[in-house]
Protein backbone atom coordinates (compact mmCIF):
# COMPACT_ATOMS: atom_id res chain seq x y z
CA UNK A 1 19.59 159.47 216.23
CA UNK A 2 20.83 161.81 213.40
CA UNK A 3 20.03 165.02 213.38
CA UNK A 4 16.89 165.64 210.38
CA UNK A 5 18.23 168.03 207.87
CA UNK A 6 15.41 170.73 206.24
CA UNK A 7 16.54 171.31 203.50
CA UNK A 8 18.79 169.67 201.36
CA UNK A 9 22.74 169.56 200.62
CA UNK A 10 22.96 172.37 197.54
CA UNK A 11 24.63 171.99 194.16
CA UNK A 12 27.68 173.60 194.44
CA UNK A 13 28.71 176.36 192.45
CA UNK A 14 32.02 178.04 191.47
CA UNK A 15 33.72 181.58 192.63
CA UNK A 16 33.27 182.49 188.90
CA UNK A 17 29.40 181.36 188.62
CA UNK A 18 29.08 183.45 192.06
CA UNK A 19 30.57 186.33 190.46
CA UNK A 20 28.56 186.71 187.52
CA UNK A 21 25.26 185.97 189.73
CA UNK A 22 25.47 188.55 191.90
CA UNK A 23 27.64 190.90 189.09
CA UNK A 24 31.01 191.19 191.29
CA UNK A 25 34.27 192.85 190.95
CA UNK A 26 37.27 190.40 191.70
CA UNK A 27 39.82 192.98 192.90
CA UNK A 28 42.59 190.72 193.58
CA UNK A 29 43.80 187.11 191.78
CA UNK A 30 41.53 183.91 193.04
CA UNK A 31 40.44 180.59 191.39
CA UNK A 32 37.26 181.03 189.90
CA UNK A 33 36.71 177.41 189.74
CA UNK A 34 36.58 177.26 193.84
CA UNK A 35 33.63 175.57 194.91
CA UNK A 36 30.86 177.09 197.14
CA UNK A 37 28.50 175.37 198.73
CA UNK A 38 26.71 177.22 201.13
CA UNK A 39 26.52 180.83 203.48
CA UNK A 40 27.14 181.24 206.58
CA UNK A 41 27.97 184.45 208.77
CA UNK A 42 31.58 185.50 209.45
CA UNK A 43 32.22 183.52 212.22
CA UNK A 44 30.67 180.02 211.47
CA UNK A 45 31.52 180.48 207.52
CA UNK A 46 33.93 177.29 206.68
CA UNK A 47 36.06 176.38 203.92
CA UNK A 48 33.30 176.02 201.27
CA UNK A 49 30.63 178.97 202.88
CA UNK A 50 30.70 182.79 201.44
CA UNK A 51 29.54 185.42 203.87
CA UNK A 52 29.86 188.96 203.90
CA UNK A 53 30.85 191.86 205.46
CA UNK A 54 29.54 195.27 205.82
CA UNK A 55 30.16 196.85 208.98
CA UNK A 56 33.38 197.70 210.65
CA UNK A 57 32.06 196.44 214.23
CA UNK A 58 32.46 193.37 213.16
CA UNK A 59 36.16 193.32 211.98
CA UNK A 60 37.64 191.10 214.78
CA UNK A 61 34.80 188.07 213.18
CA UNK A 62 36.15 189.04 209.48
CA UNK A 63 40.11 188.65 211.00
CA UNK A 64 39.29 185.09 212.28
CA UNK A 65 36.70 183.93 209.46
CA UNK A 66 37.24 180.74 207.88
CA UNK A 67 35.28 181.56 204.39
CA UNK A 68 35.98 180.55 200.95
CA UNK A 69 34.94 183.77 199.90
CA UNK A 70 33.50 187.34 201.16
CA UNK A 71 31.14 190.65 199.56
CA UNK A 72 32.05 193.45 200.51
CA UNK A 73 31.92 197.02 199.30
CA UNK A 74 35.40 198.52 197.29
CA UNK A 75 35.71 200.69 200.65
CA UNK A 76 36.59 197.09 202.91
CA UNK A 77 38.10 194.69 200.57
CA UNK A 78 42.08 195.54 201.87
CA UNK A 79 40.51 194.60 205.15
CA UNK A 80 39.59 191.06 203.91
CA UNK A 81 42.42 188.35 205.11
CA UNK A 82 44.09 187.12 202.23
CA UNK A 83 42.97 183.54 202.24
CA UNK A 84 39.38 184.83 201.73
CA UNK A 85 38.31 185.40 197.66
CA UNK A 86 37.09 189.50 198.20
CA UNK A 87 33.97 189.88 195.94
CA UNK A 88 33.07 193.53 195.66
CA UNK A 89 29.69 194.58 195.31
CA UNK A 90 27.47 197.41 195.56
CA UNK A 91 25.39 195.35 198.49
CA UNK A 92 26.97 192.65 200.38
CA UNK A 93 23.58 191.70 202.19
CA UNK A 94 21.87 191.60 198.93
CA UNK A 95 24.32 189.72 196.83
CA UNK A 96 24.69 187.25 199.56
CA UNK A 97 20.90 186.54 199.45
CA UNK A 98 20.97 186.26 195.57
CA UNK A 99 23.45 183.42 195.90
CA UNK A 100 21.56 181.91 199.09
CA UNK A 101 18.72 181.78 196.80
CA UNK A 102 20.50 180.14 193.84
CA UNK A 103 21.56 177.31 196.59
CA UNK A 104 18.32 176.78 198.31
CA UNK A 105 15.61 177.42 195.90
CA UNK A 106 13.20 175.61 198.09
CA UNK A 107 13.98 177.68 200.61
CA UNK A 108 12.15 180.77 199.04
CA UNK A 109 8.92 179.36 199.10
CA UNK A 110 7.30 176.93 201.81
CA UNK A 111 6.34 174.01 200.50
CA UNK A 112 3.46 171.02 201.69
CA UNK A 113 4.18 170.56 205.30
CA UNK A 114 3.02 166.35 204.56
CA UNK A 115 5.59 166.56 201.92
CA UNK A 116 3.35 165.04 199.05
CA UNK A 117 2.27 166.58 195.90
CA UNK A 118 -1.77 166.83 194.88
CA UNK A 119 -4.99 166.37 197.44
CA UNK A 120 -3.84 164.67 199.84
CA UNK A 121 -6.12 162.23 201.91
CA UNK A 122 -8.13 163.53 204.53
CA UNK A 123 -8.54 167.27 202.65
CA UNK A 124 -12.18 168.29 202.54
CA UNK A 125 -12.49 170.07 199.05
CA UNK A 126 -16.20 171.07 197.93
CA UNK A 127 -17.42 169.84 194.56
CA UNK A 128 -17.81 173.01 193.31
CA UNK A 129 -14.41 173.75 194.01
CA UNK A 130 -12.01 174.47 190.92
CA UNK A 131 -8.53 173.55 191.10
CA UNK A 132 -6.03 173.85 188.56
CA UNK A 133 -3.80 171.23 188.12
CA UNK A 134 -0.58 171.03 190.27
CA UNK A 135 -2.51 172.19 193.34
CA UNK A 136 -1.36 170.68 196.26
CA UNK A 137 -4.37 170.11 199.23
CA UNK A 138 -2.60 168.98 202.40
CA UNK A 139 -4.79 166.61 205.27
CA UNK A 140 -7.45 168.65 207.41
CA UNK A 141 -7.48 171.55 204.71
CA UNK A 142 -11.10 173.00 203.87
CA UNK A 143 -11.95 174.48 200.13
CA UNK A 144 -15.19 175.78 200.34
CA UNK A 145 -17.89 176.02 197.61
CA UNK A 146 -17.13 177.89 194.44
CA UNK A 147 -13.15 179.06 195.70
CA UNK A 148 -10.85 178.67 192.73
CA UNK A 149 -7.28 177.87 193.53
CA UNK A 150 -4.69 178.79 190.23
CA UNK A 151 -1.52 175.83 189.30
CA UNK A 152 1.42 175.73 192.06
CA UNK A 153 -0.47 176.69 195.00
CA UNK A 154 -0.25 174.94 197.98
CA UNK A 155 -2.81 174.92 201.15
CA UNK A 156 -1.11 173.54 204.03
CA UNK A 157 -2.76 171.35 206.38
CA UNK A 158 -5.61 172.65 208.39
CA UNK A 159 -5.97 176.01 206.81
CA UNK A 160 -9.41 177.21 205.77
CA UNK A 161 -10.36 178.50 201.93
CA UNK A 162 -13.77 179.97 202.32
CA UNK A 163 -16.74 180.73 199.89
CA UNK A 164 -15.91 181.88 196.07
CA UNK A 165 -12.36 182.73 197.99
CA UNK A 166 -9.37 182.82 194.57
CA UNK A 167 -6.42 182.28 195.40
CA UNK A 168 -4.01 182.66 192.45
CA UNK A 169 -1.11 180.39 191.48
CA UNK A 170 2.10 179.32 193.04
CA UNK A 171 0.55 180.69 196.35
CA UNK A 172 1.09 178.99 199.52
CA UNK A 173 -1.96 179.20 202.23
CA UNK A 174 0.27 178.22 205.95
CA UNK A 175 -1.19 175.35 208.51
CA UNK A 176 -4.05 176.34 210.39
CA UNK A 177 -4.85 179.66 208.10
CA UNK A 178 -7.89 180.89 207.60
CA UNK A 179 -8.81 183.14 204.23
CA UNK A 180 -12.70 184.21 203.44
CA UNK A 181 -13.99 186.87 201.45
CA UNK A 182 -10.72 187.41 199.69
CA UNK A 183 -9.41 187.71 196.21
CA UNK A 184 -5.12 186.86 196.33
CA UNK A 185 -2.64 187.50 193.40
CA UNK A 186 0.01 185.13 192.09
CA UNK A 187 3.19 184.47 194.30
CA UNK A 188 1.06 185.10 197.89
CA UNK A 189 2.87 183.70 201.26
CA UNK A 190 0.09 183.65 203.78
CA UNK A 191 2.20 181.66 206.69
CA UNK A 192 0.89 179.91 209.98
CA UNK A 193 -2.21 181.27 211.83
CA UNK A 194 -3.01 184.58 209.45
CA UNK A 195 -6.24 185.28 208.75
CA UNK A 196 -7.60 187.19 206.10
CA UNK A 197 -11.01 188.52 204.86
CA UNK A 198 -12.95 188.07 208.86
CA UNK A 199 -15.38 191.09 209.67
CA UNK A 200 -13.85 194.51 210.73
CA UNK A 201 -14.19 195.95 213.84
CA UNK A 202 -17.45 197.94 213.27
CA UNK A 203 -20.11 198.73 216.22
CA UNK A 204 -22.70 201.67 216.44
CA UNK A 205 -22.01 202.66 220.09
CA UNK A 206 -24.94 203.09 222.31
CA UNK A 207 -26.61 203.27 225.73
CA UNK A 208 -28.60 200.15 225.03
CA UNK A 209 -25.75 198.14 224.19
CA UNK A 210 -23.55 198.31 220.64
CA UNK A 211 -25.06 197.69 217.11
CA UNK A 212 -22.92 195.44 214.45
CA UNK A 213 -22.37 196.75 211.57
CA UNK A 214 -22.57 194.13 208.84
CA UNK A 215 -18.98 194.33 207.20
CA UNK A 216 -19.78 193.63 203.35
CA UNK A 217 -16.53 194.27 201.49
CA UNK A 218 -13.57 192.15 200.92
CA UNK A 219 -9.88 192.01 200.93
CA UNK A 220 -7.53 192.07 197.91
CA UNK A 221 -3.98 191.14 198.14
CA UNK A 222 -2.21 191.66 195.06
CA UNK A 223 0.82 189.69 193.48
CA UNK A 224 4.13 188.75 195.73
CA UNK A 225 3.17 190.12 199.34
CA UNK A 226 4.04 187.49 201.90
CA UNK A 227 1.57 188.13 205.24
CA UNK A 228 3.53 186.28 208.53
CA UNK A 229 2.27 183.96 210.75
CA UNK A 230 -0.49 185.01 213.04
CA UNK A 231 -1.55 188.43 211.54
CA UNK A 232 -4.89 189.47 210.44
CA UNK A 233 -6.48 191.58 207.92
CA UNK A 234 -10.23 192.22 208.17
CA UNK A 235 -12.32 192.55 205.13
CA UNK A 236 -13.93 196.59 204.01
CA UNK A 237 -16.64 197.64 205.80
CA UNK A 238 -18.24 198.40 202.48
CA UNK A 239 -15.13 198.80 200.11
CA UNK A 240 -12.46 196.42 200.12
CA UNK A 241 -9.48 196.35 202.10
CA UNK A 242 -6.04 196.40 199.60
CA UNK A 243 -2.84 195.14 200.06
CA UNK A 244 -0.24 196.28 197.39
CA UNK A 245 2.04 193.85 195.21
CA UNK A 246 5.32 192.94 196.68
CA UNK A 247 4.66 194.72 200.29
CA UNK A 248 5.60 192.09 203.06
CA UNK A 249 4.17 191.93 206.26
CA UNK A 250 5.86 190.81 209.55
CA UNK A 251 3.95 188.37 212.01
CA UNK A 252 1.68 189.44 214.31
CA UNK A 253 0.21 192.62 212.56
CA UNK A 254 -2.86 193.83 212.46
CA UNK A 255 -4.73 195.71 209.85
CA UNK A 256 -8.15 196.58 209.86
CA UNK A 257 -11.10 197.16 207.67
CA UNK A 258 -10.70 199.75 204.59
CA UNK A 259 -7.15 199.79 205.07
CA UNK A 260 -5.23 200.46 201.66
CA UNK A 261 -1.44 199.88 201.99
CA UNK A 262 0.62 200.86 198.65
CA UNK A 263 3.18 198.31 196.92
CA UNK A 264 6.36 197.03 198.09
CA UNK A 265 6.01 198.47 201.73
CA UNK A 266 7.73 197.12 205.07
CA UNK A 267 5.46 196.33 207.96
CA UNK A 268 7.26 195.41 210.99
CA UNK A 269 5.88 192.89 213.98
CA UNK A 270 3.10 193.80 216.18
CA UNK A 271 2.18 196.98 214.49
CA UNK A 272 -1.45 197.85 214.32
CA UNK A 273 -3.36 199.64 211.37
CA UNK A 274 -6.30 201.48 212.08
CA UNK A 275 -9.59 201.47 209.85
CA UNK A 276 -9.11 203.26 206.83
CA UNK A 277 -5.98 204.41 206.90
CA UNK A 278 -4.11 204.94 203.81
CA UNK A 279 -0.50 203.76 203.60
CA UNK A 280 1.29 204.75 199.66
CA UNK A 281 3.85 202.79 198.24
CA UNK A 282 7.70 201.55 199.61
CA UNK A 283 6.11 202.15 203.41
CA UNK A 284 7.91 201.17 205.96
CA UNK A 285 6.89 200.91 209.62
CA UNK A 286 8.92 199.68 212.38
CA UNK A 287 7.72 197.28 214.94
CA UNK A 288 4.86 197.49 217.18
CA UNK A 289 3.93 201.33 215.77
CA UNK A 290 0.48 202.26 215.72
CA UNK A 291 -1.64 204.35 212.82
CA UNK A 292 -4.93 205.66 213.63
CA UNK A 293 -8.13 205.30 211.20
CA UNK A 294 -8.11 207.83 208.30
CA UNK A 295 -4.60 208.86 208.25
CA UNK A 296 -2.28 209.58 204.76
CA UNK A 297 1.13 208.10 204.64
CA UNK A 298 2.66 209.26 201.87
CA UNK A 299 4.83 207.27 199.57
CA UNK A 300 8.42 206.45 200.97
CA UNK A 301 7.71 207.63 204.43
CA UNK A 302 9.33 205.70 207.41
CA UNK A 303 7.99 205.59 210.68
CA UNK A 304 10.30 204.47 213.65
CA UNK A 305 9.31 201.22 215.78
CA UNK A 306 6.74 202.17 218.80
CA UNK A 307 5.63 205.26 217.34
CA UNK A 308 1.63 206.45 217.41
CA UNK A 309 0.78 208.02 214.30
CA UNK A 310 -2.43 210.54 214.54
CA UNK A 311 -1.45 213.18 211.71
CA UNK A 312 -0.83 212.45 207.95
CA UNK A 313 2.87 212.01 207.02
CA UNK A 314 4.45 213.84 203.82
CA UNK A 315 5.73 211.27 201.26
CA UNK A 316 9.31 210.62 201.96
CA UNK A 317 9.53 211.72 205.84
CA UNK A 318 10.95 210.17 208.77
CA UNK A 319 8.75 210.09 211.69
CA UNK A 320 8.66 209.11 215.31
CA UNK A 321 7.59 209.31 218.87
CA UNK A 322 4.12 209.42 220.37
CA UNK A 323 2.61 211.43 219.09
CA UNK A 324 4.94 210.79 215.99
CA UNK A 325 6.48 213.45 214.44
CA UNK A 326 9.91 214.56 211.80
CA UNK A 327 12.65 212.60 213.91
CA UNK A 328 14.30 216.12 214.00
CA UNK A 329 12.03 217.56 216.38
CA UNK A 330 11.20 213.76 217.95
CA UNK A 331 14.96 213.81 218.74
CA UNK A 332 15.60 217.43 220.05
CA UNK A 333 12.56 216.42 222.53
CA UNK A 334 14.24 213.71 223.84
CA UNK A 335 17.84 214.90 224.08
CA UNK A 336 15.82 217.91 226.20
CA UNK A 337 13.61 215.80 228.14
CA UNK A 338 16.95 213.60 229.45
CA UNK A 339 18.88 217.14 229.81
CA UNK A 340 15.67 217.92 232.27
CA UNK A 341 15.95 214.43 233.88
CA UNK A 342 19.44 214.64 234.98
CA UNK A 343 19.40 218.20 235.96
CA UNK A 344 16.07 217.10 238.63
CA UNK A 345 18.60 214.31 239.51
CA UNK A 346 21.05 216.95 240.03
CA UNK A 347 19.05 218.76 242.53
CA UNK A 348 17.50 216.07 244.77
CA UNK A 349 18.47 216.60 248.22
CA UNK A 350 21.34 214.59 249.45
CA UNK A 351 19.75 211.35 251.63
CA UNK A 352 16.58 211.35 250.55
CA UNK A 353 14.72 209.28 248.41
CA UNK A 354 12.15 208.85 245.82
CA UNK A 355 9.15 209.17 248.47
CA UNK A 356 11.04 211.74 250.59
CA UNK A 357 12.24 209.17 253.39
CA UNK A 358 16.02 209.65 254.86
């Protein structure tokens, strides 16, 4: 049996067309008309592949690649092998996924898991429903009543559009998603298993039990954020929670009601957002971090992975530890911590161990 192939063979393009793509500098002679056909990294790059390199660690793989053609920075391009075309560029990573892009266009944006265009049989779409055309409904899908879906968008089979939900165009809703008592931009990538818009986590504590709180707001996700699979986002408490355009989400996050998070931030797997907190814009949080409720963190702040954040963070600082703080002092704490370590190693008596036993 052949092996199924995901996405399809590219167009090829040539050295030159790569060049003016990604705006490279051709530092020494090559054929512009060379074809390339695909990526690949350093060491499984072929004949026809570009890759790139940016780190000296990986010099021995650059030595030994087979690759039509490299990006690099101006600081590394005597280092690539002479049968490699050196294109130099200000960022190798990002130039490399500019012409990744050009080759796999489909790749960018999911498309209909049933791989058919339009409602497919077997979608459950209520009459009240509006649909623009070029809305693609895949088998099992639910629209509720009154949900308006814009041109391009596709809900993947299984996934759940609740009451006077909008969802804007060229969207793409994953298998087995849920959204309710959300409003989405255009260009949202909601993938497998999210769900959006279900009641935050609101309780009046008491001796006689724990009172619900009704949760009555909603969440808005603004243009270009992509949320991955299996994360949630609960809906305000009485304002709405907000999602920023172009922030991207990892899977497995959670963020919780009244949570506003600024545009174009970074949230990294497993981390957990508590109610209210405010995040400003180009965030980024590393995985499996924590915030509490009602905390500021100011715009272009980074907070390292497995940090607990409890205090509001300055725009622009780096942060980390539990309790986080500036990775200055995070780091001196450490360093002195494992100084203090080896030093009680130092002075253990000789034959004994951890419980005292010879």
């Amino acid at each position: 049996m052949p092996e199924p192939r995901f996405f399809p063979s590219p167009q090829p393009v040539t050295l030159g067309e790569v060049a003016e793509l990604v705006g490279a500098e051709l530092p020494r002679p090559v054929d512009l008309y060379r074809q390339i056909s695909g990526v690949a990294p350093l060491d499984r790059a072929g004949p026809g592949d570009a890759t790139f390199f940016d780190n000296t660690k990986y010099l021995p793989a650059l030595a030994g690649s087979h690759a039509a053609a490299c990006f690099t920075r101006s600081r590394h391009a005597a280092q690539v092998p002479a049968h490699i075309a050196v294109l130099v560029v200000a960022d190798p990573h990002r130039a490399l996924a500019l012409l990744s892009r050009k080759l796999h266009p489909e790749a960018v944006k999911p498309a209909s898991v049933f791989g058919a265009a339009g409602v497919a049989p077997g979608a459950i779409i209520h009459p009240t429903a509006r649909l623009e055309p070029g809305v693609t409904v895949d088998p099992g899908a639910v629209v509720g009543a009154d949900v308006e879906i814009g041109s391009g968008t596709c809900v993947a089979a299984n996934a759940v559009i609740g009451q006077n939900v909008r969802v804007g165009r060229d969207c793409w809703i994953g298998p087995g998603a849920s959204v309710t008592h959300a409003m989405l931009g255009n260009r949202v990538i909601v993938h497998g298993g999210v769900r959006i818009g279900q009641d935050g986590f609101g309780y009046v504590m008491g001796p006689r039990g724990h009172l619900k709180v009704p949760q009555l707001g909603r969440v808005i996700i603004q243009d270009d954020v992509e949320i991955g699979a299996n994360s949630t986002i609960d809906r305000g408490a009485g304002g709405d929670t907000v999602i920023g355009e172009g922030t991207k989400i990892d899977n497995l996050v959670q963020i919780a009601h009244n949570v506003t998070i600024g545009r174009n931030c970074v949230i990294v797997a497993q981390v957990g957002i508590s109610g209210s907190a405010t995040l400003g814009d180009f965030v980024v949080i590393g995985g499996q971090a924590g915030v509490i409720g009602h905390v500021n963190v100011g715009d272009g702040a980074q907070i390292a992975a497995t940090s607990s954040v409890k205090d509001d963070v300055p725009p622009g600082a780096r942060w980390g530890g539990a309790p986080a703080k500036p990775v200055r002092a995070w780091f001196r704490e450490v360093t002195l911590l494992a100084k203090l370590a080896a030093q009680g190693e130092g002075e253990r008596p000789a034959g004994k161990d951890e419980g005292g036993e010879t």
